[in-house]
C-alpha atoms as a PDB file:
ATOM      1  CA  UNK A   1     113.996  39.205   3.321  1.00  0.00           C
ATOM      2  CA  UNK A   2     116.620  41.592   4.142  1.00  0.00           C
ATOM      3  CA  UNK A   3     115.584  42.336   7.695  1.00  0.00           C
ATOM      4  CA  UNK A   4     115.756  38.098   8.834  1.00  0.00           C
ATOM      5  CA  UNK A   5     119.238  37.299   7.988  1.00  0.00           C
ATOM      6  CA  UNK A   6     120.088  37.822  11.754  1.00  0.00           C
ATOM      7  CA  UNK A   7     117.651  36.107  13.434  1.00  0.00           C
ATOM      8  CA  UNK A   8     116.808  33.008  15.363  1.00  0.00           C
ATOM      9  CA  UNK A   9     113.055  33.814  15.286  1.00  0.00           C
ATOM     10  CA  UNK A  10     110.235  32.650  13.342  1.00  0.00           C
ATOM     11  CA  UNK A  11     107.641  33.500  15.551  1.00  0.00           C
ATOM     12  CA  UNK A  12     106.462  35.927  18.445  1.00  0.00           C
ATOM     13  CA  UNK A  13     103.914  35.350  21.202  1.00  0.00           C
ATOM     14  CA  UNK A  14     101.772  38.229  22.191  1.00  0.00           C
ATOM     15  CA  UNK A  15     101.443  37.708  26.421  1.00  0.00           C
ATOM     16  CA  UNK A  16      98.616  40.460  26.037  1.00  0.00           C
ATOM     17  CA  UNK A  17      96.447  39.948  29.280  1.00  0.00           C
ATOM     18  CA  UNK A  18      97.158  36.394  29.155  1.00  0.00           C
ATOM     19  CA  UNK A  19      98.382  37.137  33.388  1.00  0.00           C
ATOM     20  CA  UNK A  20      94.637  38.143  33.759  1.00  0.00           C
ATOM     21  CA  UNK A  21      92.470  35.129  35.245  1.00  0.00           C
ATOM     22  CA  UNK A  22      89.881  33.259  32.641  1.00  0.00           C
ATOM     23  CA  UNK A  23      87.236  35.189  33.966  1.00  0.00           C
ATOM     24  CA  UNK A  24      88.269  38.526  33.763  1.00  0.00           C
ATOM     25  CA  UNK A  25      89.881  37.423  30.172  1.00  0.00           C
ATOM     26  CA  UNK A  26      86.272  36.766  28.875  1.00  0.00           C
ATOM     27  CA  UNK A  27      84.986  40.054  30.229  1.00  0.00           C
ATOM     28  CA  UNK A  28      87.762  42.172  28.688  1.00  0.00           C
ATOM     29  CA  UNK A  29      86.579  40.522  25.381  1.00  0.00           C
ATOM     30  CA  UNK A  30      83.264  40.990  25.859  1.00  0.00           C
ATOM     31  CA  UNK A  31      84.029  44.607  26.361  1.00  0.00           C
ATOM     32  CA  UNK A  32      86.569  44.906  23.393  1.00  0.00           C
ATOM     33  CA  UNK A  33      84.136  43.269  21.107  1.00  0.00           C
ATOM     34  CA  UNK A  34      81.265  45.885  21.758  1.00  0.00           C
ATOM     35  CA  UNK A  35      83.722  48.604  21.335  1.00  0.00           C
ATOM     36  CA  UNK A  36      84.967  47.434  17.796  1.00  0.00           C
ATOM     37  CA  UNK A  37      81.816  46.673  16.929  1.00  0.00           C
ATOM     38  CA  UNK A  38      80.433  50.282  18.297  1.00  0.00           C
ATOM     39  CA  UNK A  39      83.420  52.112  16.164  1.00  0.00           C
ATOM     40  CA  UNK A  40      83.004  50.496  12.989  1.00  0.00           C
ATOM     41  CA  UNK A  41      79.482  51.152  13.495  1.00  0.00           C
ATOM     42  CA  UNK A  42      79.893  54.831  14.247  1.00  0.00           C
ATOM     43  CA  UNK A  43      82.391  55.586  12.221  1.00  0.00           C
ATOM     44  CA  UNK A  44      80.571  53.930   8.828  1.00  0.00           C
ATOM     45  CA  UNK A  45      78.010  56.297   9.733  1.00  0.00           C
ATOM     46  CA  UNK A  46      79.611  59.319   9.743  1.00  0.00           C
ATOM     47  CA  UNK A  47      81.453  58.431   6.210  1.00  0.00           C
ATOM     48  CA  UNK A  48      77.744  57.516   5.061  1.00  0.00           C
ATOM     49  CA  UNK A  49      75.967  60.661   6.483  1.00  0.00           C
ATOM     50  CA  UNK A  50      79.021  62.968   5.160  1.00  0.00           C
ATOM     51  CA  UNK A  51      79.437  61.624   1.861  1.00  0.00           C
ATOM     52  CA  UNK A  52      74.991  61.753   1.171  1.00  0.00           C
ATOM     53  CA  UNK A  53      74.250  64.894   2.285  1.00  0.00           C
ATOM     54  CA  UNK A  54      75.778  67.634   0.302  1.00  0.00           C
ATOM     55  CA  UNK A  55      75.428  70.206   2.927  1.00  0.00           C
ATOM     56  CA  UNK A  56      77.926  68.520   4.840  1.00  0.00           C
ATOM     57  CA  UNK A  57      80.359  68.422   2.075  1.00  0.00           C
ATOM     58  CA  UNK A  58      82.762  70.907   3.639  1.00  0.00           C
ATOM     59  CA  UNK A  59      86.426  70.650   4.166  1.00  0.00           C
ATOM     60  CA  UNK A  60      85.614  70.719   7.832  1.00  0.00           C
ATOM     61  CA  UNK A  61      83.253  67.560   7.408  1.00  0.00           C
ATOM     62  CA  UNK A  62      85.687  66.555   4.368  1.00  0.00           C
ATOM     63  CA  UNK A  63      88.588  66.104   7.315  1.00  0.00           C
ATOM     64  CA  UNK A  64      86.492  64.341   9.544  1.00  0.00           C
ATOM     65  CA  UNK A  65      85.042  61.629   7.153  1.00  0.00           C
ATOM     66  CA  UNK A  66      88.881  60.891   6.656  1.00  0.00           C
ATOM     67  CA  UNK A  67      89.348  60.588  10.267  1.00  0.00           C
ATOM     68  CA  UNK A  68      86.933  57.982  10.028  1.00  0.00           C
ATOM     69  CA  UNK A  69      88.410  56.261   7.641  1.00  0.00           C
ATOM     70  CA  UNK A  70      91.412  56.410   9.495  1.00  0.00           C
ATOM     71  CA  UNK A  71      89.794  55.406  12.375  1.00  0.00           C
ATOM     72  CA  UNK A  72      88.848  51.872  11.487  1.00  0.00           C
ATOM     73  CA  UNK A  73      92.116  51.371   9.717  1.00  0.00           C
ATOM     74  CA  UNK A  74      93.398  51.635  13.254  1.00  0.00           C
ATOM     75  CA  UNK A  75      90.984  50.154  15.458  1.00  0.00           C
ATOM     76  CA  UNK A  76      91.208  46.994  12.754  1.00  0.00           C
ATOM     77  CA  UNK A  77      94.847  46.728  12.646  1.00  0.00           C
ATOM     78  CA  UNK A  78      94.831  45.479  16.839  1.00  0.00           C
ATOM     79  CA  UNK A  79      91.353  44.967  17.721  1.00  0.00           C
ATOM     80  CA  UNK A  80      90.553  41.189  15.757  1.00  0.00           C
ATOM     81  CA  UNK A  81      94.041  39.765  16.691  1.00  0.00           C
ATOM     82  CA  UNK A  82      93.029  40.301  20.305  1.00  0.00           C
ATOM     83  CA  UNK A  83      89.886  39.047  20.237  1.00  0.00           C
ATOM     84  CA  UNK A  84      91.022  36.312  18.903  1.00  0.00           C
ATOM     85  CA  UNK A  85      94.355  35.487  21.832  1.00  0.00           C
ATOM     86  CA  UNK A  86      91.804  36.467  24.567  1.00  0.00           C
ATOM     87  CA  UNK A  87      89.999  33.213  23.140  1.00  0.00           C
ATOM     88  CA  UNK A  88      92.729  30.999  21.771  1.00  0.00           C
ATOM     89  CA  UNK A  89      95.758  29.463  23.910  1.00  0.00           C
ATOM     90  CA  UNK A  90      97.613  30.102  20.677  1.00  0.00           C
ATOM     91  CA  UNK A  91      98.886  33.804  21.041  1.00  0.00           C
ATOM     92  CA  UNK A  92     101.719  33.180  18.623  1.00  0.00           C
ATOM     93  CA  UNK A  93     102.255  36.101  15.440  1.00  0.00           C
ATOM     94  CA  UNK A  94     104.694  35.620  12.765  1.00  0.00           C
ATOM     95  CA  UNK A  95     107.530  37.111  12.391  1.00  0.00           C
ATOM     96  CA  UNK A  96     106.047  38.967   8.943  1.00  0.00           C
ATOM     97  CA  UNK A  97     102.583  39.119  10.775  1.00  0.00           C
ATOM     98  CA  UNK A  98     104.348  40.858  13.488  1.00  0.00           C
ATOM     99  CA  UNK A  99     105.930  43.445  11.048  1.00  0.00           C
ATOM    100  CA  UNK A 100     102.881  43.836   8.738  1.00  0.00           C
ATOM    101  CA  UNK A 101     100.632  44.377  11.911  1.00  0.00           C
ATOM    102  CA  UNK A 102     103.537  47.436  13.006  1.00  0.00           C
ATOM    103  CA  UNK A 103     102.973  48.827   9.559  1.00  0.00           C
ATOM    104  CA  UNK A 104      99.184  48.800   9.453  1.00  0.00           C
ATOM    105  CA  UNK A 105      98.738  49.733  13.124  1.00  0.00           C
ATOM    106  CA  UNK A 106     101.442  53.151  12.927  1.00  0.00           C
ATOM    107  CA  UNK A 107     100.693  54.036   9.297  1.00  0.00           C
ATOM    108  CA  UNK A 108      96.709  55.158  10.218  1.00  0.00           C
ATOM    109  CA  UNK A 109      98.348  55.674  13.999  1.00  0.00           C
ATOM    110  CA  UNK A 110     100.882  58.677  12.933  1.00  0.00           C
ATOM    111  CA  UNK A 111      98.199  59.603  10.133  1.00  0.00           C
ATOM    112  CA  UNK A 112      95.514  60.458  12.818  1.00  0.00           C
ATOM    113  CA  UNK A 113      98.051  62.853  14.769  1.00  0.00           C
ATOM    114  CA  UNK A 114      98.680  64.749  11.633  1.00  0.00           C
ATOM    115  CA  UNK A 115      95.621  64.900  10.557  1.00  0.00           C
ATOM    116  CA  UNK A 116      94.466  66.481  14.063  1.00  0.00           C
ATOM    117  CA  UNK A 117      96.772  69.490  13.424  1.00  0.00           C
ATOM    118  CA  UNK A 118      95.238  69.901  10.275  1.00  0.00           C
ATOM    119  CA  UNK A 119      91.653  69.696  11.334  1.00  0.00           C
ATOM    120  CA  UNK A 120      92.930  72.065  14.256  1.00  0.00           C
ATOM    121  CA  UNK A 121      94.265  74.453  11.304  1.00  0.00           C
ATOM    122  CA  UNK A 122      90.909  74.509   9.461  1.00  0.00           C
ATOM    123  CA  UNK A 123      89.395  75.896  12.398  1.00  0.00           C
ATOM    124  CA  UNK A 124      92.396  78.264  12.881  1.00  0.00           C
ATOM    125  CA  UNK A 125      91.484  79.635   9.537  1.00  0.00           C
ATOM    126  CA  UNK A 126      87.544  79.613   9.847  1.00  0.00           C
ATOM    127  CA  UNK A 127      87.419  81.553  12.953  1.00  0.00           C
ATOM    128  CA  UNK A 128      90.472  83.651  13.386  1.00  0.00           C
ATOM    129  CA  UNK A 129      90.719  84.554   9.307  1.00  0.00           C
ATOM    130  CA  UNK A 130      87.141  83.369   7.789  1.00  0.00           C
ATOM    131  CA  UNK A 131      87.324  85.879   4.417  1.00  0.00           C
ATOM    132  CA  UNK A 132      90.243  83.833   3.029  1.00  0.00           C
ATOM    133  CA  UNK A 133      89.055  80.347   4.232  1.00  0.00           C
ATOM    134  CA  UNK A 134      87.524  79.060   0.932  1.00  0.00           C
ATOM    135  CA  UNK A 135      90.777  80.365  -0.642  1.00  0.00           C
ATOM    136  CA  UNK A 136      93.413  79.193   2.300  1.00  0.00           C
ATOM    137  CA  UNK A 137      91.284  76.011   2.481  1.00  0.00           C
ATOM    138  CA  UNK A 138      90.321  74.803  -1.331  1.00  0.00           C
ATOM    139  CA  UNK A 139      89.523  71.488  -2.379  1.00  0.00           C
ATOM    140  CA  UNK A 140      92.858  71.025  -4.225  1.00  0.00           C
ATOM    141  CA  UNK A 141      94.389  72.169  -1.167  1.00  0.00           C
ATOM    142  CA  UNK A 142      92.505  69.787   1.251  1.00  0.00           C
ATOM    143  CA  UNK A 143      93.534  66.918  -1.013  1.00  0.00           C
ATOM    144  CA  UNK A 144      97.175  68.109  -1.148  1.00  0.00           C
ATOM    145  CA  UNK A 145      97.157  68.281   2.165  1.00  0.00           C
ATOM    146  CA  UNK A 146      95.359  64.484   3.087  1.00  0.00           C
ATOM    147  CA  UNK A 147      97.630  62.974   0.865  1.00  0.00           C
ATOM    148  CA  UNK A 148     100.513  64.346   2.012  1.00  0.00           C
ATOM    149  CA  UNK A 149      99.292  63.134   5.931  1.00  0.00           C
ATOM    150  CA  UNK A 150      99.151  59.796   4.526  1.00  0.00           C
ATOM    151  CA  UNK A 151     102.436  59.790   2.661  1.00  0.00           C
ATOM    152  CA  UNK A 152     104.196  61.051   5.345  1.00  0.00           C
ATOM    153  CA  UNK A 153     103.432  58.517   7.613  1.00  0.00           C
ATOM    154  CA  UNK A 154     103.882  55.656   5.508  1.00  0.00           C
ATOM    155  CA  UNK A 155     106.952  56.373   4.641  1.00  0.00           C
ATOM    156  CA  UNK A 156     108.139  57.191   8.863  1.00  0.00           C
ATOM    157  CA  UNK A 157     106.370  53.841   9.334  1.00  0.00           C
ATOM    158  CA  UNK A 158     108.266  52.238   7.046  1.00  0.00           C
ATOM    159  CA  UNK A 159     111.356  53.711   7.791  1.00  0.00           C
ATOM    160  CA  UNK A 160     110.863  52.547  11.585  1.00  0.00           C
ATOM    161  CA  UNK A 161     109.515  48.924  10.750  1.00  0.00           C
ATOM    162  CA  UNK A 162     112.381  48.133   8.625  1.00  0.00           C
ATOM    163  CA  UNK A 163     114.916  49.239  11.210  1.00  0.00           C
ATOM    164  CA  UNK A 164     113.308  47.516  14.171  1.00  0.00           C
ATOM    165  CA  UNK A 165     113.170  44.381  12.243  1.00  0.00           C
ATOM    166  CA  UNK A 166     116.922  44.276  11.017  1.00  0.00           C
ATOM    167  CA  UNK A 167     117.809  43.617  14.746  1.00  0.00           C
ATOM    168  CA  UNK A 168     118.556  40.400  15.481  1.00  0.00           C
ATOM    169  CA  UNK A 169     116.325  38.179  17.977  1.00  0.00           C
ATOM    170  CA  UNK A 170     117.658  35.270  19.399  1.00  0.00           C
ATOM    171  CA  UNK A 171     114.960  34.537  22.139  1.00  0.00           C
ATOM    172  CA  UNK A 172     112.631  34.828  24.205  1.00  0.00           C
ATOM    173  CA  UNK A 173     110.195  35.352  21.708  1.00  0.00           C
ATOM    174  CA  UNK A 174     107.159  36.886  24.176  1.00  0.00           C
ATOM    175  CA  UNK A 175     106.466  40.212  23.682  1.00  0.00           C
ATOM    176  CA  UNK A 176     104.491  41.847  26.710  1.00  0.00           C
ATOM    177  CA  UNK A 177     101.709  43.646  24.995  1.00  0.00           C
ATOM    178  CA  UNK A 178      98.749  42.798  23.016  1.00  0.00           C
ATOM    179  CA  UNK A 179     100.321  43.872  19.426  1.00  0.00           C
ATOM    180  CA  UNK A 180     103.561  44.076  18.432  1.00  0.00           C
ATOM    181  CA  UNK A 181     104.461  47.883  19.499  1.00  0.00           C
ATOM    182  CA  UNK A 182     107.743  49.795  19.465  1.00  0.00           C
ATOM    183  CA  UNK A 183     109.060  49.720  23.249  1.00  0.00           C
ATOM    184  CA  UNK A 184     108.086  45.296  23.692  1.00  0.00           C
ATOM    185  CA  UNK A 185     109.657  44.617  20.373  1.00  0.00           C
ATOM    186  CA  UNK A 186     113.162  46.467  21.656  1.00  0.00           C
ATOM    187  CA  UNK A 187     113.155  44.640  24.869  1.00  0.00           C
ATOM    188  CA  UNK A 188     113.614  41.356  22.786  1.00  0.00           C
ATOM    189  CA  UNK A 189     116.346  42.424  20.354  1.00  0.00           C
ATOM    190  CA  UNK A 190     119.540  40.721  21.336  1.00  0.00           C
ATOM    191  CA  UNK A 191     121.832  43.791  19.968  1.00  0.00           C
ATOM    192  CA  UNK A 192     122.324  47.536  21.086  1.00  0.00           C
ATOM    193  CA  UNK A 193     118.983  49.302  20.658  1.00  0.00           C
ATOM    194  CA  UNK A 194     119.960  52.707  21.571  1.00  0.00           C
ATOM    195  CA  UNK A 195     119.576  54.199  17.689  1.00  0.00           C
ATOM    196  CA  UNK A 196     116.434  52.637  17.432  1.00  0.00           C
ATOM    197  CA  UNK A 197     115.347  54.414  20.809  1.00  0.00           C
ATOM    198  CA  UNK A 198     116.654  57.724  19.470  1.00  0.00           C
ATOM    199  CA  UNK A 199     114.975  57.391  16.484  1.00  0.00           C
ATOM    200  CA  UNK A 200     111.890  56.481  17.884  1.00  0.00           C
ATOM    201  CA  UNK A 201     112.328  59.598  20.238  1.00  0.00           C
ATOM    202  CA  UNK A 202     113.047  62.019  16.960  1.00  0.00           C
ATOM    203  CA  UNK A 203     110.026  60.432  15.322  1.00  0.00           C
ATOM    204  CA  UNK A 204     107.839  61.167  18.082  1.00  0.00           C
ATOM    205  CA  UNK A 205     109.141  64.899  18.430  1.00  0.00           C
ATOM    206  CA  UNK A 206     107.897  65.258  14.543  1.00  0.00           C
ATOM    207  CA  UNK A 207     104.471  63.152  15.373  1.00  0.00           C
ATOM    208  CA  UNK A 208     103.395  64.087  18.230  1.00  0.00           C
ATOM    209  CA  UNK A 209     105.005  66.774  20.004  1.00  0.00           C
ATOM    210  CA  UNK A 210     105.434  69.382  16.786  1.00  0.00           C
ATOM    211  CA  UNK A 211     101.589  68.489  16.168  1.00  0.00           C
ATOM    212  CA  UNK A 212     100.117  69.140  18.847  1.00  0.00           C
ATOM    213  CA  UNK A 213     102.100  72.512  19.117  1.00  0.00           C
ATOM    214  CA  UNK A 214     100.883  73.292  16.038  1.00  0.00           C
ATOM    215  CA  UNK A 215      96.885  72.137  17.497  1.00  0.00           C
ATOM    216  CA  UNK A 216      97.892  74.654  20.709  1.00  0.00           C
ATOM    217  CA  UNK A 217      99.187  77.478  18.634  1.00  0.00           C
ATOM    218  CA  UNK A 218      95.900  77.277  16.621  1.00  0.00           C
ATOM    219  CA  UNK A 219      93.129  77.015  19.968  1.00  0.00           C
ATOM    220  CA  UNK A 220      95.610  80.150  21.579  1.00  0.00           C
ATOM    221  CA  UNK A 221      94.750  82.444  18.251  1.00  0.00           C
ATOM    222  CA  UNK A 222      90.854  80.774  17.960  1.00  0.00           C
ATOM    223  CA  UNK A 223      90.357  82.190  22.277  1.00  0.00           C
ATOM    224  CA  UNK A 224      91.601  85.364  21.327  1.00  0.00           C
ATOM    225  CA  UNK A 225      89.255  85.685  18.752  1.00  0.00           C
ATOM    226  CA  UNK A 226      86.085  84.485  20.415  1.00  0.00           C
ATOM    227  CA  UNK A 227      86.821  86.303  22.684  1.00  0.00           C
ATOM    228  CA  UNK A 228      86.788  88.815  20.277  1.00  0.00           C
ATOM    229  CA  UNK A 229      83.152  88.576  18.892  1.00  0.00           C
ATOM    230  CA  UNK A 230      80.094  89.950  20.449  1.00  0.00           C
ATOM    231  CA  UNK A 231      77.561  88.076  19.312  1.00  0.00           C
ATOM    232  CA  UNK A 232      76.899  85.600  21.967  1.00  0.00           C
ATOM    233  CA  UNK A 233      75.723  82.633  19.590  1.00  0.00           C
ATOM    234  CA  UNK A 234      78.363  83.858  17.449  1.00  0.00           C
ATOM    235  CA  UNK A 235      80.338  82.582  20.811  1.00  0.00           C
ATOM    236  CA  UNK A 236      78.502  79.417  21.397  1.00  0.00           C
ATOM    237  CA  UNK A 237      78.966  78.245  18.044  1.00  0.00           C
ATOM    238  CA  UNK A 238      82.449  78.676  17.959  1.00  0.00           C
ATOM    239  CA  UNK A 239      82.933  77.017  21.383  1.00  0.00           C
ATOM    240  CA  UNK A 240      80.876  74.395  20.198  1.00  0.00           C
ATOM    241  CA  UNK A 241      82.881  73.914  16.799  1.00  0.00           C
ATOM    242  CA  UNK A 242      86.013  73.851  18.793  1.00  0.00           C
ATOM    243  CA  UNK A 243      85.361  72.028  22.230  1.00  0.00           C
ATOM    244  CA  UNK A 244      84.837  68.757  20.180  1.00  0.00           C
ATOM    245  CA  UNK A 245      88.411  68.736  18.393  1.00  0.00           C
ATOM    246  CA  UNK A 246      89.849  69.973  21.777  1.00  0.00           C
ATOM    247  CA  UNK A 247      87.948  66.682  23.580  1.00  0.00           C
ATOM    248  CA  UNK A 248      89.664  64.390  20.971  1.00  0.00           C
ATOM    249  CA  UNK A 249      93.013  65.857  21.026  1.00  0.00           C
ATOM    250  CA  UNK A 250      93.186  65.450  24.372  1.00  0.00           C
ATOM    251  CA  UNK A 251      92.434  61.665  25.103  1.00  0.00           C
ATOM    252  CA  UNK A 252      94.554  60.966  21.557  1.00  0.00           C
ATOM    253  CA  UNK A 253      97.540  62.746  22.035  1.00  0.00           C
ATOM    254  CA  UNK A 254      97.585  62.507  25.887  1.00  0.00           C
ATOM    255  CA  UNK A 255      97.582  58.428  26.030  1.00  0.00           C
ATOM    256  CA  UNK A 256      99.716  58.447  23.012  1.00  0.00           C
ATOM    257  CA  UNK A 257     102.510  60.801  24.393  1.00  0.00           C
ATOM    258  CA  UNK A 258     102.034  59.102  27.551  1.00  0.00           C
ATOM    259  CA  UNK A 259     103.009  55.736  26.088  1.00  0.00           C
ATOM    260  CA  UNK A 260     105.534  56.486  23.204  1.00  0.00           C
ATOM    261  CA  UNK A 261     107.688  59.942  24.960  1.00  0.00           C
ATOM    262  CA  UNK A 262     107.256  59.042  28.783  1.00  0.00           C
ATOM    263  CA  UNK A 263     107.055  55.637  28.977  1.00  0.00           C
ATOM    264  CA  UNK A 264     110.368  54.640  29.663  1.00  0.00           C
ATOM    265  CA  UNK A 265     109.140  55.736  33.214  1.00  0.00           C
ATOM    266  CA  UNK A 266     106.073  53.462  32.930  1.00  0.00           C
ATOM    267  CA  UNK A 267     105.267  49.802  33.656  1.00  0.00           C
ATOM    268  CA  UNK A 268     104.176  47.599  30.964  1.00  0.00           C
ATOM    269  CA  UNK A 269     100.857  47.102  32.414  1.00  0.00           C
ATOM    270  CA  UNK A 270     100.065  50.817  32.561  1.00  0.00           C
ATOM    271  CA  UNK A 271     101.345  51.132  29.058  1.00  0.00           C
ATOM    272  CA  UNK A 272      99.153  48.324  28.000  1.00  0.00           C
ATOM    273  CA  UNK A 273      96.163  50.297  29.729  1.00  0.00           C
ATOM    274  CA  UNK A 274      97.168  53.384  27.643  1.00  0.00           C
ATOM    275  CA  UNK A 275      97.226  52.197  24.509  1.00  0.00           C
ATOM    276  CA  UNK A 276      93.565  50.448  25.415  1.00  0.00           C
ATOM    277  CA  UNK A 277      92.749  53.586  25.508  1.00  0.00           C
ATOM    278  CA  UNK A 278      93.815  55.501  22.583  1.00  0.00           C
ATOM    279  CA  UNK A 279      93.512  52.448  19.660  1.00  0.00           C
ATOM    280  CA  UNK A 280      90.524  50.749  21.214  1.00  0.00           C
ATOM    281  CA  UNK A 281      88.227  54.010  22.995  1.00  0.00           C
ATOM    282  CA  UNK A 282      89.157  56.885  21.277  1.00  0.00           C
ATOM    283  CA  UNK A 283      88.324  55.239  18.201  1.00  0.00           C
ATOM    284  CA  UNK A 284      84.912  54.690  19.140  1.00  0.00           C
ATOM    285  CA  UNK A 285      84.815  57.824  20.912  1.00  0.00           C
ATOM    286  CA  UNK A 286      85.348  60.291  18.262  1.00  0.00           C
ATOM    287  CA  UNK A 287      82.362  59.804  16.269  1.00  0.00           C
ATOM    288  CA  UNK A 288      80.147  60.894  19.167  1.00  0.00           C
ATOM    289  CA  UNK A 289      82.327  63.991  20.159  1.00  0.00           C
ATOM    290  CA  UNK A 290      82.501  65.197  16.758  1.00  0.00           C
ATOM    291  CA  UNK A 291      79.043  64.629  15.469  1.00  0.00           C
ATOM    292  CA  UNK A 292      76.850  64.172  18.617  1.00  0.00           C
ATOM    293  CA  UNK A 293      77.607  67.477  19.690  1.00  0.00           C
ATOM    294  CA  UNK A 294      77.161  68.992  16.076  1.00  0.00           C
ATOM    295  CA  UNK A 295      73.837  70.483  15.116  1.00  0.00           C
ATOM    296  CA  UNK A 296      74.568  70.608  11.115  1.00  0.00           C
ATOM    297  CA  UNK A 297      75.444  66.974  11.946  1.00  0.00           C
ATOM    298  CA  UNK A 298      72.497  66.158  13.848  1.00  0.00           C
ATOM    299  CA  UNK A 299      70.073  67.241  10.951  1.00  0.00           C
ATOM    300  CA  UNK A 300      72.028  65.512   8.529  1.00  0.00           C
ATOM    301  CA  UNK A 301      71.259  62.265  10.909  1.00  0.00           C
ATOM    302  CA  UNK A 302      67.810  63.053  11.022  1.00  0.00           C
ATOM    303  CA  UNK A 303      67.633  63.144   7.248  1.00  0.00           C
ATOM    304  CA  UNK A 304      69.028  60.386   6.278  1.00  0.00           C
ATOM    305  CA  UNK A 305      67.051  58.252   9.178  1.00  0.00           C
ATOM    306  CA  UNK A 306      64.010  60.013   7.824  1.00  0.00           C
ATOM    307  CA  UNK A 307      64.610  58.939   4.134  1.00  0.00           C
ATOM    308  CA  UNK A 308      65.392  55.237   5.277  1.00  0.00           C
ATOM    309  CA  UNK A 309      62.191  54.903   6.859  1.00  0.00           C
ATOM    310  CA  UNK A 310      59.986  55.972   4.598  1.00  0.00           C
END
């Protein structure tokens, strides 16, 4: 393997909250396990409920099915691996596992910021130009543009995994988090990382701050135009639509910019809480914003409990 030539390392240990007494260890998990087991839930749903009922087979709904998809990717990438070291005294990952876990967790990771601005450009075009949306926003279109979200992430996941792991590591071997991130991975390299942090800087720029420009740009036009219409439902609706994105973009890209563009200036620990947040919670999370709050979705829910049942 061309990125191990370098290195004393065979292994890593993941410290995760292994600081935190037995106690509050088995409570964390307790809590972590509900949450997994609340997003796969949740998010299975919504890919179930979308793809059955063909009212709900929109490019709006189309975008948010993927982001379930996406979702569990995630969630799954972190979520079993620390389960399992809050049980075991055996926190140890591979050197492979470590890098195959980096790939798995940033592919769906940078995916899911994309895709936001997308979702956020759908709307732009519903509200703010709806006589052109079925053209603007065709199937072929839709499935251009999904594929090209997932594309370009792989590859800028790729591209950063392969560089991180061509450092050399010589020891110690503990990585301060609960999965092997970016920033924890750096701190063991026994070589000049400053590239790698400029990289990871340039990356983020393209991931998460050029994004969520993109998602503000979009909301500024959509106000303006609700603003706009006199209809009052007309109003509520599109409020309604919107509010739920805006909820999710918020605790995503706040926690993630928080951890991955400011937090040089941040302890470990509160990074560790952070990224709790936005690969464990949000996860979970954005199944209820988007469809709990959704009418069209709501019926659709009632359906297809009704036709279980009878």
């Amino acid at each position: 393997m061309i990125w191990n030539n370098h290195t004393s390392i065979t292994k890593f240990v993941l410290l995760g909250f292994s600081r935190l007494p037995s106690e509050l260890q088995m409570v964390l998990f307790g809590a972590i396990l509900v949450i997994y087991l609340t997003t796969l839930i949740g998010n299975i749903m919504a890919i179930v409920i979308i793809t059955v009922d063909p009212l709900l087979h929109t490019p709006m709904y189309w975008f948010l099915k993927n982001l379930s998809i996406i979702e569990i990717c995630f969630t799954t990438s972190v979520a079993p691996k620390m389960l399992g070291d809050l049980l075991s005294k055996d926190k140890s990952i591979s050197f492979m596992g470590c890098a195959t876990q980096m790939v798995f967790f940033f592919t769906p990771g940078q995916n899911e910021c994309l895709l936001l601005a997308v979702m956020a450009y759908d709307r732009y075009v519903a509200i703010c130009d709806p006589l052109h949306y079925t053209t603007v926003m065709s199937w072929f279109i839709c499935i251009r543009l999904m594929i090209s979200t997932w594309l370009a992430s792989l590859l800028m996941t790729l591209a950063q995994t392969i560089f991180i792991f061509s450092l050399s590591y010589c020891g110690p071997n503990e990585i301060n988090h609960f999965f092997c991130d970016v920033s924890p991975m750096l701190d063991l390299a026994c070589e000049d990382t400053s590239m790698n942090k400029v990289s990871i800087f340039v990356d983020g720029i393209i991931v998460l701050l050029m994004p969520f420009a993109l998602i503000l740009f979009s909301y500024i036009n959509i106000l303006f135009t609700i603003l706009r219409i006199r209809s009052v439902e007309g109003k509520r609706r599109a409020f309604s639509t919107c509010s739920s994105h805006l909820t999710s973009v918020t605790l995503f890209y706040g926690t993630a910019i928080s951890v991955y563009m400011i937090g040089s200036n941040q302890t470990r620990d509160t990074d560790k809480f952070c990224s709790l947040l936005y690969c464990i919670v949000t996860p979970m999370l954005n199944p209820m914003i988007y469809c709990l709050r959704n009418q069209e979705f709501k019926k659709a829910f009632q359906n297809f409990v009704g036709k279980i049942s009878t």
